[in-house]
PDB file of N, CA and C in Angstrom:
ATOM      1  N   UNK A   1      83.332  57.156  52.069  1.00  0.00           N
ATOM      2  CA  UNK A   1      84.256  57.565  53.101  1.00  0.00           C
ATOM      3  C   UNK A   1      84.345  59.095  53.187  1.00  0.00           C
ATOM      4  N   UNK A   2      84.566  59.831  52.129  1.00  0.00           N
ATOM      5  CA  UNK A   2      84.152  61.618  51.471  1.00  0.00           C
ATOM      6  C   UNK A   2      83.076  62.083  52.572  1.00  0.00           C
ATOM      7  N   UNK A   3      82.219  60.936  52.749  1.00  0.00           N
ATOM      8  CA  UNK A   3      81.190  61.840  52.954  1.00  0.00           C
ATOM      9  C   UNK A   3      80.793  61.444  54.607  1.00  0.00           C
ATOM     10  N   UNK A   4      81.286  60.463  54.793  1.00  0.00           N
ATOM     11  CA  UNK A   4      81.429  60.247  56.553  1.00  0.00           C
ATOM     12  C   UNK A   4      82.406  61.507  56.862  1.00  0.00           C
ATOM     13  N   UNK A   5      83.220  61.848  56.845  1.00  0.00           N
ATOM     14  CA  UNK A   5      84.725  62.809  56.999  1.00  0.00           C
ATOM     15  C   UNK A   5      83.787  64.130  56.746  1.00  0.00           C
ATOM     16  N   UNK A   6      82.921  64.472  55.752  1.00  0.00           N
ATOM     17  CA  UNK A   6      82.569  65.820  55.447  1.00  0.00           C
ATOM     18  C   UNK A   6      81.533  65.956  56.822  1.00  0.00           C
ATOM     19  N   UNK A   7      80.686  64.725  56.810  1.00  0.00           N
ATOM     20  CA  UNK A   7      79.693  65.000  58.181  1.00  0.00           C
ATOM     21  C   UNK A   7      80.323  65.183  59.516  1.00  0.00           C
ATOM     22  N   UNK A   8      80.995  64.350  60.042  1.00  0.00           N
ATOM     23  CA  UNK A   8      82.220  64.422  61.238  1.00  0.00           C
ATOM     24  C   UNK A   8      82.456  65.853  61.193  1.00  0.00           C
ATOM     25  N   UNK A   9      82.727  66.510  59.950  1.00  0.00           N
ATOM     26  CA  UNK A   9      83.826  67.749  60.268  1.00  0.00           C
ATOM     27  C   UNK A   9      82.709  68.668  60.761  1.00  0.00           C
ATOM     28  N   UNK A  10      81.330  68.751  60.074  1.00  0.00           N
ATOM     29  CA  UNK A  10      80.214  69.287  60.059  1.00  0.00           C
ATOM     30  C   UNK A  10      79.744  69.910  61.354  1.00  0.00           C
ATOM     31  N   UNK A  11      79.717  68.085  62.020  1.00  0.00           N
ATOM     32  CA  UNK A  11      79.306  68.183  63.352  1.00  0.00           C
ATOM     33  C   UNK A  11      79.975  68.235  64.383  1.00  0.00           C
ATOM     34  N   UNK A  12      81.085  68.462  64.058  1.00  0.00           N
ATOM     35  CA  UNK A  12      82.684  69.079  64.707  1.00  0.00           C
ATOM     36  C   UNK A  12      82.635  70.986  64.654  1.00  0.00           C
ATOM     37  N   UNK A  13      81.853  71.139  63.930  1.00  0.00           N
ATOM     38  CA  UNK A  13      82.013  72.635  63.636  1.00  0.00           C
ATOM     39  C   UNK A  13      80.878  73.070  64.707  1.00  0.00           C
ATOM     40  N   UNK A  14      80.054  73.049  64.144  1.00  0.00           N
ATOM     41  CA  UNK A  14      78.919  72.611  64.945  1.00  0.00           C
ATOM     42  C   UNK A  14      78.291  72.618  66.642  1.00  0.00           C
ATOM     43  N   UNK A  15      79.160  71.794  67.028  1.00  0.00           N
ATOM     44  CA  UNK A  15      79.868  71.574  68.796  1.00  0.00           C
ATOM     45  C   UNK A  15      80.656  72.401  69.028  1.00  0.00           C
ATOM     46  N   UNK A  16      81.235  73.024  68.167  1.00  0.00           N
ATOM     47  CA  UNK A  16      82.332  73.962  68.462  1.00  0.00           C
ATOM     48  C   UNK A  16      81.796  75.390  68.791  1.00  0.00           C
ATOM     49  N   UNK A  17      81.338  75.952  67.461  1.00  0.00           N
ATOM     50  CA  UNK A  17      79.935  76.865  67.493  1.00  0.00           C
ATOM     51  C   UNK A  17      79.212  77.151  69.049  1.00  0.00           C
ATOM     52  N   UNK A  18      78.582  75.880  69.307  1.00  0.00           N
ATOM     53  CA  UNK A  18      77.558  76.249  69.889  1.00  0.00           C
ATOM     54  C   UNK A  18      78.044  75.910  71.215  1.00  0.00           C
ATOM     55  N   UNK A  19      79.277  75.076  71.907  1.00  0.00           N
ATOM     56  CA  UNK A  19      79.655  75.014  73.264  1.00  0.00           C
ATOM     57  C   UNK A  19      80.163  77.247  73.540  1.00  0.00           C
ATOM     58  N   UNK A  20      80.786  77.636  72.531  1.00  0.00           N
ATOM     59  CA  UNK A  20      80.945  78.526  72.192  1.00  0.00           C
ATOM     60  C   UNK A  20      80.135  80.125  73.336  1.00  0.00           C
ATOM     61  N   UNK A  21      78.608  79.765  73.090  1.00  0.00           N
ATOM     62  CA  UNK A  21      77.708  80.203  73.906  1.00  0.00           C
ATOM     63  C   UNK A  21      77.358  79.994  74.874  1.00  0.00           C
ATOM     64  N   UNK A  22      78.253  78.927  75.719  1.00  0.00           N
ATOM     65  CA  UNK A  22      77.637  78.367  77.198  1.00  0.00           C
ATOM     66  C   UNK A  22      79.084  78.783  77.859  1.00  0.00           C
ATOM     67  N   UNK A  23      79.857  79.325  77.296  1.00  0.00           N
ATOM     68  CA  UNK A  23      81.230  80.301  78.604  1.00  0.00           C
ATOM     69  C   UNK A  23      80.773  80.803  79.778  1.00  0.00           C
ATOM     70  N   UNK A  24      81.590  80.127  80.744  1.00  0.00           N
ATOM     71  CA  UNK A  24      81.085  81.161  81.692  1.00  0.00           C
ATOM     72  C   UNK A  24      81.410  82.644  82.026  1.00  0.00           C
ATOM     73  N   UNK A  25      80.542  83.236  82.389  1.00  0.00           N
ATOM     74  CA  UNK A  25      81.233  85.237  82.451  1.00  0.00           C
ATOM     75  C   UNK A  25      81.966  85.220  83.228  1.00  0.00           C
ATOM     76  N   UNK A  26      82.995  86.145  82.724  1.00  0.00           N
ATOM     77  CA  UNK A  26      84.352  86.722  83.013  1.00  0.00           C
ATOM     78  C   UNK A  26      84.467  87.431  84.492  1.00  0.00           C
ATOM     79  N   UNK A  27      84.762  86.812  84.996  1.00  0.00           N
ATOM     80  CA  UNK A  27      85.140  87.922  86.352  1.00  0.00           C
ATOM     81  C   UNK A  27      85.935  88.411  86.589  1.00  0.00           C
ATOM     82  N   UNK A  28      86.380  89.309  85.455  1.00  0.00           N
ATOM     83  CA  UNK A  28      87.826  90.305  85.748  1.00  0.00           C
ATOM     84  C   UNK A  28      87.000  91.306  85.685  1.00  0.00           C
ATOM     85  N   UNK A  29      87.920  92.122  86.871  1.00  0.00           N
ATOM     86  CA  UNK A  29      87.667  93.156  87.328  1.00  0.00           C
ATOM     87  C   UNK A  29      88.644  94.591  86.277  1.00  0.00           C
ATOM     88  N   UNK A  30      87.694  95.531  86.333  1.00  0.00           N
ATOM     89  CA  UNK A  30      88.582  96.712  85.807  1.00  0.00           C
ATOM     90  C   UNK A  30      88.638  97.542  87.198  1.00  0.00           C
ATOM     91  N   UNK A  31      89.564  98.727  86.810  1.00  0.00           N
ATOM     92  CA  UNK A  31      89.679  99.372  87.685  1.00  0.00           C
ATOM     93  C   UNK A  31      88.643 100.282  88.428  1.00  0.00           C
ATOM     94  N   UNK A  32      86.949  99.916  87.870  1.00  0.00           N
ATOM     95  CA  UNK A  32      86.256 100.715  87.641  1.00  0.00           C
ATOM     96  C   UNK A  32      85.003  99.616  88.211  1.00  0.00           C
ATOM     97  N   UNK A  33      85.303  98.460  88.542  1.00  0.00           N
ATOM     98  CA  UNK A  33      84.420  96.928  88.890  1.00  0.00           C
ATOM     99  C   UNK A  33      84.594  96.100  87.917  1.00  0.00           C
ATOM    100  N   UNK A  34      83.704  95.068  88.582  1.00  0.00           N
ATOM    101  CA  UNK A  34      83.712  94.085  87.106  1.00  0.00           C
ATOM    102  C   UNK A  34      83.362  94.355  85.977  1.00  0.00           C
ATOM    103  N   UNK A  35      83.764  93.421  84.593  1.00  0.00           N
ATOM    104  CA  UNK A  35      83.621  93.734  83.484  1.00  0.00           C
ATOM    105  C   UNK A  35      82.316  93.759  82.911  1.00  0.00           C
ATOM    106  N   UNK A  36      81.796  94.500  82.023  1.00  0.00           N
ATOM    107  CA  UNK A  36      80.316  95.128  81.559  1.00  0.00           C
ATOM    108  C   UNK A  36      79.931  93.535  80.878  1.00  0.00           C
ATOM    109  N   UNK A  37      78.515  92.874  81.493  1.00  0.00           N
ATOM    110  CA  UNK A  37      77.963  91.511  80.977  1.00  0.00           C
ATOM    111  C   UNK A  37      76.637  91.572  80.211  1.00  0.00           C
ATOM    112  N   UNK A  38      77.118  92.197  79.089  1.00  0.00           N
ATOM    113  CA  UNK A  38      75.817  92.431  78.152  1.00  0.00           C
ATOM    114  C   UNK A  38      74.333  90.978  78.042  1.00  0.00           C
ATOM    115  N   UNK A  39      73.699  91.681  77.711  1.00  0.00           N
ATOM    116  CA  UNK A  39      72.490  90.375  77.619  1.00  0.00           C
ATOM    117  C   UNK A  39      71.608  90.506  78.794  1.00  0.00           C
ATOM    118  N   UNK A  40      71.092  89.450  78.719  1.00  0.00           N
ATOM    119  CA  UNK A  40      69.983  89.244  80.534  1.00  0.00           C
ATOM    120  C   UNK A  40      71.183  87.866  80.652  1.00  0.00           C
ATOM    121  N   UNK A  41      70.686  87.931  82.148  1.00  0.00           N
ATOM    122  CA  UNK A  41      71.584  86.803  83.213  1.00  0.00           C
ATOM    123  C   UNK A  41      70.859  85.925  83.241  1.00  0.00           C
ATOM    124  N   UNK A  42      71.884  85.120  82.548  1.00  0.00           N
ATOM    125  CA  UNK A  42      71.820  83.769  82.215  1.00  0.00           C
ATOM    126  C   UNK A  42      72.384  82.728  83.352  1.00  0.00           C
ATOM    127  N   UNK A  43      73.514  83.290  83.549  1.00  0.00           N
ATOM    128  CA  UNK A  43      73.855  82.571  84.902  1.00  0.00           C
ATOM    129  C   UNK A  43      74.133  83.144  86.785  1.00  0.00           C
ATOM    130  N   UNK A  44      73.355  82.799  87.154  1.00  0.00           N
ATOM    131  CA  UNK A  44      73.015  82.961  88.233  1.00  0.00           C
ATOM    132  C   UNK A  44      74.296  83.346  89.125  1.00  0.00           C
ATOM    133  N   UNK A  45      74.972  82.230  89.492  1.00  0.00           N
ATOM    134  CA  UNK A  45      76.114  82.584  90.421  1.00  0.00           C
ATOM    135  C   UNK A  45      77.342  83.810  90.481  1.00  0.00           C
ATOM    136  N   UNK A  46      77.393  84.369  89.136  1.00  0.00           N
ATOM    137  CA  UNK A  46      77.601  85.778  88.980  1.00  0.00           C
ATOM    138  C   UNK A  46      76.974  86.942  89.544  1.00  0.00           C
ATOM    139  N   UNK A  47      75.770  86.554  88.950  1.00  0.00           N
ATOM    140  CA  UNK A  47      75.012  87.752  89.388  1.00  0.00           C
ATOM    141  C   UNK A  47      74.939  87.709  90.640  1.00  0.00           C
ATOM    142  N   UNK A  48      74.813  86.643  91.450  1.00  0.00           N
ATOM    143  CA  UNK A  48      74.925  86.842  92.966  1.00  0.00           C
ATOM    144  C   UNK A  48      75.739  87.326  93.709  1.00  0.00           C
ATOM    145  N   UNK A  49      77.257  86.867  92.906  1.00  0.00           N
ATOM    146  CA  UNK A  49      78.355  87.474  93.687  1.00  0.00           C
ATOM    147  C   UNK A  49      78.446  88.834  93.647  1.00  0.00           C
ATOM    148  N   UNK A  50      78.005  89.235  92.032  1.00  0.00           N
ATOM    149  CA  UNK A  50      77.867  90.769  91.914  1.00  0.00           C
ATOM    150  C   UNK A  50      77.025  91.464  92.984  1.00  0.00           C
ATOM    151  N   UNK A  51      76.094  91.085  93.450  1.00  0.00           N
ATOM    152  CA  UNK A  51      75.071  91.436  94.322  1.00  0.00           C
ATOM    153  C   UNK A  51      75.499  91.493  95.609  1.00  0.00           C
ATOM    154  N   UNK A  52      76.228  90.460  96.041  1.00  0.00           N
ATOM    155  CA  UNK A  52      76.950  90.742  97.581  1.00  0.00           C
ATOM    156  C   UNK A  52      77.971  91.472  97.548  1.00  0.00           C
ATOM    157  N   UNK A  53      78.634  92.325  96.284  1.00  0.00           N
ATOM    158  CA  UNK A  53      78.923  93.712  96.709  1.00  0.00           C
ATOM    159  C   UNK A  53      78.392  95.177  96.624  1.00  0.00           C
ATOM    160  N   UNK A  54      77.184  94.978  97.206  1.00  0.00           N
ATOM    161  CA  UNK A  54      76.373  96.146  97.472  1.00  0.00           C
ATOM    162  C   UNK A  54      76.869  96.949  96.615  1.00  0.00           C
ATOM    163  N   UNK A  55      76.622  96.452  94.963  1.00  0.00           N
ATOM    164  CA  UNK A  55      76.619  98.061  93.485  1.00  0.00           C
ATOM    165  C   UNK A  55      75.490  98.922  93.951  1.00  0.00           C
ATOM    166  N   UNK A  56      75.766 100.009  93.802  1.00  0.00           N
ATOM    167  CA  UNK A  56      74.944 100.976  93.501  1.00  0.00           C
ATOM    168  C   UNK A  56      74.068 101.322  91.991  1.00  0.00           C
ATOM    169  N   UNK A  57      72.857 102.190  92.229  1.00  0.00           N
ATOM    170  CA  UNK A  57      72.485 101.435  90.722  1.00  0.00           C
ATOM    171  C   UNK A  57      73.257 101.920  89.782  1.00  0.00           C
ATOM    172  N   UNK A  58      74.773 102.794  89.765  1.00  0.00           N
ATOM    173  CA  UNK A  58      75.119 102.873  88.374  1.00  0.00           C
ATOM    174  C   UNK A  58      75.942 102.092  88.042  1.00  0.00           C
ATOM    175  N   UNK A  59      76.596 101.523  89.145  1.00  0.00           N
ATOM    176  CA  UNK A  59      77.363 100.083  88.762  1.00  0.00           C
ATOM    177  C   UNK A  59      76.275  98.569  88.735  1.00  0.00           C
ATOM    178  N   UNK A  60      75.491  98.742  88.616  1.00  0.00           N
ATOM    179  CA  UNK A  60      74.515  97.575  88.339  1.00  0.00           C
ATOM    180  C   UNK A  60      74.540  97.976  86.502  1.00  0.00           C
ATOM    181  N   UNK A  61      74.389  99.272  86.501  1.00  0.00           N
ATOM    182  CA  UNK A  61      73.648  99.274  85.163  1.00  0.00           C
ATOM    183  C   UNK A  61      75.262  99.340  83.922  1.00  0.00           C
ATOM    184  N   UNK A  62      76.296  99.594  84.754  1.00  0.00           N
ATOM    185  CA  UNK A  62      77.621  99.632  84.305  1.00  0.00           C
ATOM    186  C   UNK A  62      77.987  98.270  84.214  1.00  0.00           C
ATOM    187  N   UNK A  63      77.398  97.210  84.554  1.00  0.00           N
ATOM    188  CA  UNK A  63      77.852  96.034  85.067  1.00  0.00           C
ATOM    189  C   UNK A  63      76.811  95.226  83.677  1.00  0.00           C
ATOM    190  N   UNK A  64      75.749  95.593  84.064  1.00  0.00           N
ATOM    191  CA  UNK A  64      74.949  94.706  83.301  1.00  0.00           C
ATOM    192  C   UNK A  64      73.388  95.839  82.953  1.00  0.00           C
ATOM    193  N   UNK A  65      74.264  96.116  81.786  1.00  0.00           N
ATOM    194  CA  UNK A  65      73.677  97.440  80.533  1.00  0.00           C
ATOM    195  C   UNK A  65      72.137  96.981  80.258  1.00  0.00           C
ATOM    196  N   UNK A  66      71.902  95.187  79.920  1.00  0.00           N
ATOM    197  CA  UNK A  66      70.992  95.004  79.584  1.00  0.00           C
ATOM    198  C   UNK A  66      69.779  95.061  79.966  1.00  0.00           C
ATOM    199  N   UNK A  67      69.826  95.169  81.201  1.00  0.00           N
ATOM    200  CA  UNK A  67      69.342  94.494  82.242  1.00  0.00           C
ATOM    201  C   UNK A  67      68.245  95.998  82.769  1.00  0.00           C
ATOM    202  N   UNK A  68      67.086  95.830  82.792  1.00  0.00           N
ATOM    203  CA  UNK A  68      66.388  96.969  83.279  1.00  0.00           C
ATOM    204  C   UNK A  68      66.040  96.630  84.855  1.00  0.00           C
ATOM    205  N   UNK A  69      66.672  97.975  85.322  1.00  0.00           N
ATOM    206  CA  UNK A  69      66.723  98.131  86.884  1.00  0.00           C
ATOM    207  C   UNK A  69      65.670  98.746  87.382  1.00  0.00           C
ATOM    208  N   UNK A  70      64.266  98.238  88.297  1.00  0.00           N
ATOM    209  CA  UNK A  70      63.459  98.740  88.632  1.00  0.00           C
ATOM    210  C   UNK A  70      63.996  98.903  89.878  1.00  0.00           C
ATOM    211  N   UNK A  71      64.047 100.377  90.529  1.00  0.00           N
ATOM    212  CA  UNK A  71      64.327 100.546  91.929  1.00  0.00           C
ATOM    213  C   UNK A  71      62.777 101.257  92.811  1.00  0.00           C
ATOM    214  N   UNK A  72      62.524 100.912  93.940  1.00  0.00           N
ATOM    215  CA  UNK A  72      61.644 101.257  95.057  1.00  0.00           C
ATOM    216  C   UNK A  72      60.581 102.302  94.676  1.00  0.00           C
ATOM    217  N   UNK A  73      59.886 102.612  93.848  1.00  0.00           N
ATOM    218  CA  UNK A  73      59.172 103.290  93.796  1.00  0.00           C
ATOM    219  C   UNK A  73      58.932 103.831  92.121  1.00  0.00           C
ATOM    220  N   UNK A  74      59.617 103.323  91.459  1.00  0.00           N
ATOM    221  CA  UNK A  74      60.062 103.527  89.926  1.00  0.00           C
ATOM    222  C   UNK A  74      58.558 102.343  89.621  1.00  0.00           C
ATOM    223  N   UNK A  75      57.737 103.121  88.255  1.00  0.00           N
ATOM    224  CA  UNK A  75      56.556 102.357  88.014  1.00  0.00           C
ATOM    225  C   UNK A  75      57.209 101.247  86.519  1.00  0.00           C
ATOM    226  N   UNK A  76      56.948  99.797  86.735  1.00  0.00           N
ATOM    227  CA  UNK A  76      57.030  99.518  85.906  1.00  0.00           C
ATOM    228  C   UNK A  76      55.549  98.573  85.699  1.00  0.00           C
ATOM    229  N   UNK A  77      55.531  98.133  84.386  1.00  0.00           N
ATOM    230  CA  UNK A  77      54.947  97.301  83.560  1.00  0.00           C
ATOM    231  C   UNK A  77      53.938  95.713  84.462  1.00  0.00           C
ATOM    232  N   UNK A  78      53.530  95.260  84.099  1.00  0.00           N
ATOM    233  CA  UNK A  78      53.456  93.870  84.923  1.00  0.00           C
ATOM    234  C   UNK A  78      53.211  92.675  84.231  1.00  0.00           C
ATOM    235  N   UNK A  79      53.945  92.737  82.958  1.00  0.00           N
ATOM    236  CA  UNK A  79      53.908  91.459  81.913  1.00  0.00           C
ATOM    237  C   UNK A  79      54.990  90.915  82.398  1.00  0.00           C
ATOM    238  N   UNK A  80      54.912  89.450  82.445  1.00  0.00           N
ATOM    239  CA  UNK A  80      55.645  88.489  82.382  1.00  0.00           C
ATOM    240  C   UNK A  80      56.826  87.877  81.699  1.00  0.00           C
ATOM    241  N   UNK A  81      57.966  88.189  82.502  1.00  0.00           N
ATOM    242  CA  UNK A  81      59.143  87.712  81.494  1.00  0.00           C
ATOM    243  C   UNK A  81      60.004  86.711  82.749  1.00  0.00           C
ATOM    244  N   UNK A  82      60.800  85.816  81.300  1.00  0.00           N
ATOM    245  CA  UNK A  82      61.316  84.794  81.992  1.00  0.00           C
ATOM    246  C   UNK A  82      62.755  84.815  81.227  1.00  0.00           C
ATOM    247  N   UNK A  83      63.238  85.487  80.841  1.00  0.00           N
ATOM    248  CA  UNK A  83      64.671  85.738  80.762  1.00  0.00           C
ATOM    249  C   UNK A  83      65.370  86.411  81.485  1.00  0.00           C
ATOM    250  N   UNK A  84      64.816  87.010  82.557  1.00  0.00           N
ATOM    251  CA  UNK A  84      65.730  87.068  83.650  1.00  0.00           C
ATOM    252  C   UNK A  84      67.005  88.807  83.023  1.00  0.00           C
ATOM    253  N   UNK A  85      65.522  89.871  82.154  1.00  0.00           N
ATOM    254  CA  UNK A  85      65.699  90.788  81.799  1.00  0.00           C
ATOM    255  C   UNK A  85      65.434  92.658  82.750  1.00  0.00           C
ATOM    256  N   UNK A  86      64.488  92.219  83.999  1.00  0.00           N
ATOM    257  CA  UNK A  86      64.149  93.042  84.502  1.00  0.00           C
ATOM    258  C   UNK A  86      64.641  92.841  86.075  1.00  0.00           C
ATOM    259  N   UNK A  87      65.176  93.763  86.999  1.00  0.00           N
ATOM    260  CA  UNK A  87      65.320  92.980  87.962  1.00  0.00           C
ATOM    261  C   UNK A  87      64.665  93.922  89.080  1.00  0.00           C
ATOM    262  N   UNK A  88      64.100  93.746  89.456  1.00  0.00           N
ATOM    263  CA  UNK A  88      63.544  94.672  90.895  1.00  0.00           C
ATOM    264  C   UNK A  88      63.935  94.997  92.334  1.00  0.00           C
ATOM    265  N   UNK A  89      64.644  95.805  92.249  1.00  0.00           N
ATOM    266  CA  UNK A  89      65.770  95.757  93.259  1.00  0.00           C
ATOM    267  C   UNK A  89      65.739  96.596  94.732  1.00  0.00           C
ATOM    268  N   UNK A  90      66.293  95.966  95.611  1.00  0.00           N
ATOM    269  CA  UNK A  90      65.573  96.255  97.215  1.00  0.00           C
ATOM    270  C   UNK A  90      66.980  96.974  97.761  1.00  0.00           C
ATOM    271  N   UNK A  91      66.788  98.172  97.832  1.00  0.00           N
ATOM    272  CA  UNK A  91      67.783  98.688  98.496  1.00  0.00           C
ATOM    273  C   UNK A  91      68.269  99.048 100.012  1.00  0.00           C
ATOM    274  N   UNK A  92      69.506  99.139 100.543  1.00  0.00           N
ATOM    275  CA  UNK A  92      69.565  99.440 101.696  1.00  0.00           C
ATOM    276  C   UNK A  92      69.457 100.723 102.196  1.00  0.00           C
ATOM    277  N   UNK A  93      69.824 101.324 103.255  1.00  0.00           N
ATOM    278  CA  UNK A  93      70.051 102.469 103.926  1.00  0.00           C
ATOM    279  C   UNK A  93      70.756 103.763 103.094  1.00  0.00           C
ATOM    280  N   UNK A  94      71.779 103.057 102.316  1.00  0.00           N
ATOM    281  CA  UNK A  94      72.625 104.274 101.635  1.00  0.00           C
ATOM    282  C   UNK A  94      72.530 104.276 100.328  1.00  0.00           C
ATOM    283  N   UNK A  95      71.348 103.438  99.607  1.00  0.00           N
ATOM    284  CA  UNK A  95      71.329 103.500  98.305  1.00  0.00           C
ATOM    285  C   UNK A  95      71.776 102.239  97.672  1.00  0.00           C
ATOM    286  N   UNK A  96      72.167 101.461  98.257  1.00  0.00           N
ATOM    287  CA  UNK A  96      73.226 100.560  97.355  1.00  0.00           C
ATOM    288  C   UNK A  96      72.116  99.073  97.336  1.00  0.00           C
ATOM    289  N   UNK A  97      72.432  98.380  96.127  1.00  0.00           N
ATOM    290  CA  UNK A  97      71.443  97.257  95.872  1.00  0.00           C
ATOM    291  C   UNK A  97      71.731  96.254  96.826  1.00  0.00           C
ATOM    292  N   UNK A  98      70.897  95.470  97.970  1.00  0.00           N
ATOM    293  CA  UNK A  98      71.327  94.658  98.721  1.00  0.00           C
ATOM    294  C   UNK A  98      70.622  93.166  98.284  1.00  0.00           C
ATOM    295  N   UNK A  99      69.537  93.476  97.664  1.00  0.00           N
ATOM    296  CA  UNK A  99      68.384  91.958  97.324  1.00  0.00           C
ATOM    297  C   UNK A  99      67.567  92.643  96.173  1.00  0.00           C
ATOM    298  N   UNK A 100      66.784  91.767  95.939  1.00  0.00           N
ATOM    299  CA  UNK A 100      65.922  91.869  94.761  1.00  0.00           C
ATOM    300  C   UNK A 100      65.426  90.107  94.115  1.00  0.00           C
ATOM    301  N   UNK A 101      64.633  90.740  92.947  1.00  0.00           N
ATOM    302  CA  UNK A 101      64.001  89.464  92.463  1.00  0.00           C
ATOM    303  C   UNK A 101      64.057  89.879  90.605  1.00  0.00           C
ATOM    304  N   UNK A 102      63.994  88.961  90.378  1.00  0.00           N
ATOM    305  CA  UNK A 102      63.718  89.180  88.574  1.00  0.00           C
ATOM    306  C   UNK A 102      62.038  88.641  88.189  1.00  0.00           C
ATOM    307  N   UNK A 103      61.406  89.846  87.505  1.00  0.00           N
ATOM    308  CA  UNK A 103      59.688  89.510  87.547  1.00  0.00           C
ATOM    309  C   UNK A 103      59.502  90.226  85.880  1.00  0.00           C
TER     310      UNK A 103
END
């Protein structure tokens, strides 16, 4: 019985732990934009909303530190990544990020 109760708690810890890492990001705003989302983007529907308010690139890079911002003419690399770490970004008229792709 010791040892059913020790595994339960185990795999109670466990689930706990690791639901832990699937939060969704915070969308509070500071007085300054939204809050800084370290890592590569993991989840999509953030980053989109972030995107339909035309950041500029220092609030892209204020926003999401991790994240390497290739803008219009900036030479980058052409290896293949799929974490969703580089983003290549299409700007409008006044500078500000309107579209892009992650490559």
């Amino acid at each position: 019985m010791a040892r059913v109760l020790r595994w339960t708690f185990v795999v109670a810890v466990m689930l706990a732990l690791s639901t832990g890492g699937c939060a969704v990001h915070k969308t509070e705003t500071r007085a300054d934009g939204p809050e800084p989302r370290p890592g590569t983007v993991q989840q999509m529907n953030p980053f989109l909303h972030f995107l339909e308010t035309r950041p500029t690139p220092e609030e892209f890079n204020r926003v999401y530190p991790d994240v390497t911002l290739v803008l219009p003419g900036d030479v980058a690399t052409r290896e293949y990544r799929t974490d969703n770490s580089r983003f290549f970004a299409e700007l409008d008229a006044d500078g500000r990020i309107r579209d892009g792709g992650f490559r």
